[in-house]
Every structure is written in structure tokens, then in C-alpha cells.
C-alpha atoms as a PDB file:
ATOM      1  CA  UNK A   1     248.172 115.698  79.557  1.00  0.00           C
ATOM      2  CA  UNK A   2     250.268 114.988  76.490  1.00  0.00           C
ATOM      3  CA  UNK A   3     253.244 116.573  75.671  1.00  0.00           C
ATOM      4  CA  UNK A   4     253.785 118.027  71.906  1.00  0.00           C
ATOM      5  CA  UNK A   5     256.066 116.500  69.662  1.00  0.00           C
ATOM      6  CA  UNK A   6     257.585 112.707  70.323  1.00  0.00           C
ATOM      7  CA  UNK A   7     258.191 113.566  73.832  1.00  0.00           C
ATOM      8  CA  UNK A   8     257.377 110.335  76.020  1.00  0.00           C
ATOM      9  CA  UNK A   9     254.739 111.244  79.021  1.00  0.00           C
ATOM     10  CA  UNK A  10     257.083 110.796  81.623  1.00  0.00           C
ATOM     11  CA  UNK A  11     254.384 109.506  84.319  1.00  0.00           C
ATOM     12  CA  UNK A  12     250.865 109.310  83.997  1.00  0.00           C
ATOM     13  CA  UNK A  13     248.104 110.126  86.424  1.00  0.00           C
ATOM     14  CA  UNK A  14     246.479 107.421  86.317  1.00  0.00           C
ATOM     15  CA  UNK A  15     247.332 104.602  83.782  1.00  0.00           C
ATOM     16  CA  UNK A  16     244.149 102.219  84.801  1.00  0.00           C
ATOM     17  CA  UNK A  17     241.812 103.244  81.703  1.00  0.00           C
ATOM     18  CA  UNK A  18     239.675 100.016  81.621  1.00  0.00           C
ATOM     19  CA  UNK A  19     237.613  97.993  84.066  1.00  0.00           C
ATOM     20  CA  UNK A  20     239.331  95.094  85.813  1.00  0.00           C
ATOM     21  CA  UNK A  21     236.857  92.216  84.136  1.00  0.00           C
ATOM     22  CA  UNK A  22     235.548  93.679  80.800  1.00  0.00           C
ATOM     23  CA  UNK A  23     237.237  93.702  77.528  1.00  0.00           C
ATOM     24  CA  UNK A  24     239.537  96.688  76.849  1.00  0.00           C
ATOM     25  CA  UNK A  25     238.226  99.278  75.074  1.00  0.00           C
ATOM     26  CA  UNK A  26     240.645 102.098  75.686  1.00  0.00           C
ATOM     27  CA  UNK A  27     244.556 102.276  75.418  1.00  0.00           C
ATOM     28  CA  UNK A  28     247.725 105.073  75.501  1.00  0.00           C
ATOM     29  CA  UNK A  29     248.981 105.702  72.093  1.00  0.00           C
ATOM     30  CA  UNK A  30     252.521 104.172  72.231  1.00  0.00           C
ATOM     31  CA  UNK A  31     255.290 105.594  70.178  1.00  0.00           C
ATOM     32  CA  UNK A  32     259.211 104.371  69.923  1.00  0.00           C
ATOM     33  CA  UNK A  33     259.970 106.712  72.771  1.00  0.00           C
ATOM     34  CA  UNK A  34     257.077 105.415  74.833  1.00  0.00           C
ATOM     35  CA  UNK A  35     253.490 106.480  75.614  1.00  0.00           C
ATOM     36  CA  UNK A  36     251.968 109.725  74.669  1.00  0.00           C
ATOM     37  CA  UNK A  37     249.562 110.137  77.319  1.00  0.00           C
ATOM     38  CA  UNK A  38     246.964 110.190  74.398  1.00  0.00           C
ATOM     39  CA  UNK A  39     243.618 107.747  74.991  1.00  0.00           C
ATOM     40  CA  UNK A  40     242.684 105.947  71.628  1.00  0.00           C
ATOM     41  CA  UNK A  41     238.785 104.362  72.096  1.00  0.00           C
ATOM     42  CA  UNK A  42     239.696 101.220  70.648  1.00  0.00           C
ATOM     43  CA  UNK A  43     241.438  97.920  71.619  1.00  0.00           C
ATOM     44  CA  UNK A  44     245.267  98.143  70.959  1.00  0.00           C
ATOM     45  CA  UNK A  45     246.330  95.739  68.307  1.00  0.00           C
ATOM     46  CA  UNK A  46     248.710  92.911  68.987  1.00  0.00           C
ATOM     47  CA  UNK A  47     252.487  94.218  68.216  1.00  0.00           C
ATOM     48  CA  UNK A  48     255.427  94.184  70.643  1.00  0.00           C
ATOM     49  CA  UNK A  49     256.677  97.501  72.041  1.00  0.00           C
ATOM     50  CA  UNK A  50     259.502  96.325  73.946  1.00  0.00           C
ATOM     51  CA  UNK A  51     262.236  96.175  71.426  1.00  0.00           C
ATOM     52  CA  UNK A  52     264.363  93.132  70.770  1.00  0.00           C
ATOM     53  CA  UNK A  53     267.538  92.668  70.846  1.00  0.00           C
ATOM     54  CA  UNK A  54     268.923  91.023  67.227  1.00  0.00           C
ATOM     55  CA  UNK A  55     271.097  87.863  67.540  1.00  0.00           C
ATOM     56  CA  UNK A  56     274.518  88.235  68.163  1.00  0.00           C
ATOM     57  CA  UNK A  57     276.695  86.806  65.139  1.00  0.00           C
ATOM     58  CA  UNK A  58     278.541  83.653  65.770  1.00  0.00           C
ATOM     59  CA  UNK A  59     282.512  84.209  66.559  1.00  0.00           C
ATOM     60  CA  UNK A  60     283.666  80.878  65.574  1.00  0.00           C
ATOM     61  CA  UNK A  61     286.141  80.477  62.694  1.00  0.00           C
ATOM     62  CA  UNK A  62     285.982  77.352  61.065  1.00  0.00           C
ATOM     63  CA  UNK A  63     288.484  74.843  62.340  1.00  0.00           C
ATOM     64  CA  UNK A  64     291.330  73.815  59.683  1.00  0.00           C
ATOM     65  CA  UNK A  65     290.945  69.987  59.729  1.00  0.00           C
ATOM     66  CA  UNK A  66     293.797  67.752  58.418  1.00  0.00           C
ATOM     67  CA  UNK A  67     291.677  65.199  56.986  1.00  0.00           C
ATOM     68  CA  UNK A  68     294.700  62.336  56.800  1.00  0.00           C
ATOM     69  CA  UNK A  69     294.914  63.018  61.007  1.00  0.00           C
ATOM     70  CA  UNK A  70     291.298  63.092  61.040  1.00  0.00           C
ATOM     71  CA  UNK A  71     290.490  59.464  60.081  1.00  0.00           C
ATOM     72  CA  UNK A  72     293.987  57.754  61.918  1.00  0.00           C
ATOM     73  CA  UNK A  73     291.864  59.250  64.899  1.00  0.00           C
ATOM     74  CA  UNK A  74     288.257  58.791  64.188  1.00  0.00           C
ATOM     75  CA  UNK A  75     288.243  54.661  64.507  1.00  0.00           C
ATOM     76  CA  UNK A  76     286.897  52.030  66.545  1.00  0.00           C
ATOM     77  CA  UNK A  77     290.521  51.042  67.028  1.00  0.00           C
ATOM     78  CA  UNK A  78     293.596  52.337  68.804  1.00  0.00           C
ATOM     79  CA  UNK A  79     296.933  53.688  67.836  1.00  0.00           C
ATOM     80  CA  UNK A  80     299.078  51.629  69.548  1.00  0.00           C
ATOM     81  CA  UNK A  81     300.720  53.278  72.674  1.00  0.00           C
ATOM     82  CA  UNK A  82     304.066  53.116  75.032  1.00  0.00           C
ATOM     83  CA  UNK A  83     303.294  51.242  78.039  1.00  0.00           C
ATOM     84  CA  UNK A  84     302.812  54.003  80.812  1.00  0.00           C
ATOM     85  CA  UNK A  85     304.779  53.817  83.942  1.00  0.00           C
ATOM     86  CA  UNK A  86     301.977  53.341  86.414  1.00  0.00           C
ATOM     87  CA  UNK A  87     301.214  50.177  84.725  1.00  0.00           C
ATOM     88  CA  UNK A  88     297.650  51.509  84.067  1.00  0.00           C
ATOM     89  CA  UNK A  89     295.251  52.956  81.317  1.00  0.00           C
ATOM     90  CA  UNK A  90     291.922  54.531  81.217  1.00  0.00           C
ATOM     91  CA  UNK A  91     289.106  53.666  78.285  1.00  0.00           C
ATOM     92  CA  UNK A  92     286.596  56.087  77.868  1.00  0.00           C
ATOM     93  CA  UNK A  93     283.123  54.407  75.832  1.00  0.00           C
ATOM     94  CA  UNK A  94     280.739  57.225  74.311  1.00  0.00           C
ATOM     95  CA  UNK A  95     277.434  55.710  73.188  1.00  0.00           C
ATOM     96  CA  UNK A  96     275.177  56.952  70.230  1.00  0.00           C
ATOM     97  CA  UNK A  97     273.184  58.624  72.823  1.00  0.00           C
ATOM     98  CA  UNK A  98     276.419  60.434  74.935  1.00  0.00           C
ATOM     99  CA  UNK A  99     276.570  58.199  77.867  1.00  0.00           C
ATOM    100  CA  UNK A 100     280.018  58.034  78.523  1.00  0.00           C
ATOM    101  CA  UNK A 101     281.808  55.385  80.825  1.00  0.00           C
ATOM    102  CA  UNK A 102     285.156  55.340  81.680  1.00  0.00           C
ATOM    103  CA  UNK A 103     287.351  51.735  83.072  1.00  0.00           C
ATOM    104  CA  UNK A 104     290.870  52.295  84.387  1.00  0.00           C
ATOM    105  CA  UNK A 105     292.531  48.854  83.140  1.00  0.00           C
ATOM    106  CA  UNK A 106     295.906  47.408  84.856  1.00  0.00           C
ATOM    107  CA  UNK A 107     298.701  46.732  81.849  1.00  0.00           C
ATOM    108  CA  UNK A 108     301.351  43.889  82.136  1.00  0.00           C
END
């Protein structure tokens, strides 16, 4: 039934080897390439065989932060503005806990 070598069975007869409600006492030897079609008489320890796939590096340079631009932006207090010609402006409000809210105010 097995194949020499590391050749993978390719399909086995009949791959129910234990009972549906006892504990396992039989299993397929499993190699990289797959089952051998070999029965071992003992329970088959705990290890993955699927293989998993390594995380993927992270792409993201570093961003090149002017620190002087930085803090003129990071305040609790605007840069003054031109009036806008439709005689309105929008406030966005982001809370500690990202709730954001935004009013659209009406300038004189």
C-alpha cells in the first residue's frame, strides 16, 4: 500500500482506521509531502501538518516628520483662516475614544 521513498500515497483505500466513539489508537505516518499510507499503532502526537504561511514584512517606510509643522498643527487651537466664500465652515471633534462629530458653522 505504501509507496517507497518520500512519495505521498496519492489516495488511500480506506482512510477510516479507528472506531467512530473510542479513542484513536491508529494513524497514517505523515511526512512533508503527505501521508505514507503506513499505519503506526499509536495515537498521533499533537503537531500541525498543514504548513503556515510566515508573516509578510511590513512595507511602510517611516514618514519624515517636520517636527516645527508638527506642533503648529497638533493644538487645541486653530491657525487662523481666510474667510471662505460660501460664508461657511465645518469643525470636526475627535474624542479620546474616536467618536468623531462634525458641525458646519455659518461665518459673518
Amino acid at each position: 500500500m505504501a509507496e517507497s521513498g518520500s512519495e505521498p500515497v496519492e489516495a488511500l483505500a480506506n482512510p477510516i482506521i479507528n472506531g467512530p466513539y473510542g479513542v484513536p489508537t491508529h494513524h497514517f505516518e505523515m511526512e512533508p509531502a503527505g501521508p505514507t499510507g503506513e499505519v503506526i499503532e499509536h495515537r498521533r502526537p499533537s503537531q500541525p501538518f498543514v504548513p503556515v504561511a510566515p508573516p509578510r514584512k511590513a512595507r511602510t517606510r517611516p514618514a519624515d516628520i517636520d517636527a516645527d509643522v508638527w506642533a503648529s498643527v497638533y493644538q487645541t487651537v486653530s491657525r487662523p483662516f481666510a474667510k471662505p466664500s460660501t460664508r461657511k465652515t465645518a469643525v470636526k471633534v475627535i474624542n479620546d475614544f474616536g467618536d468623531e462629530v462634525m458641525k458646519v458653522f455659518e461665518v459673518d
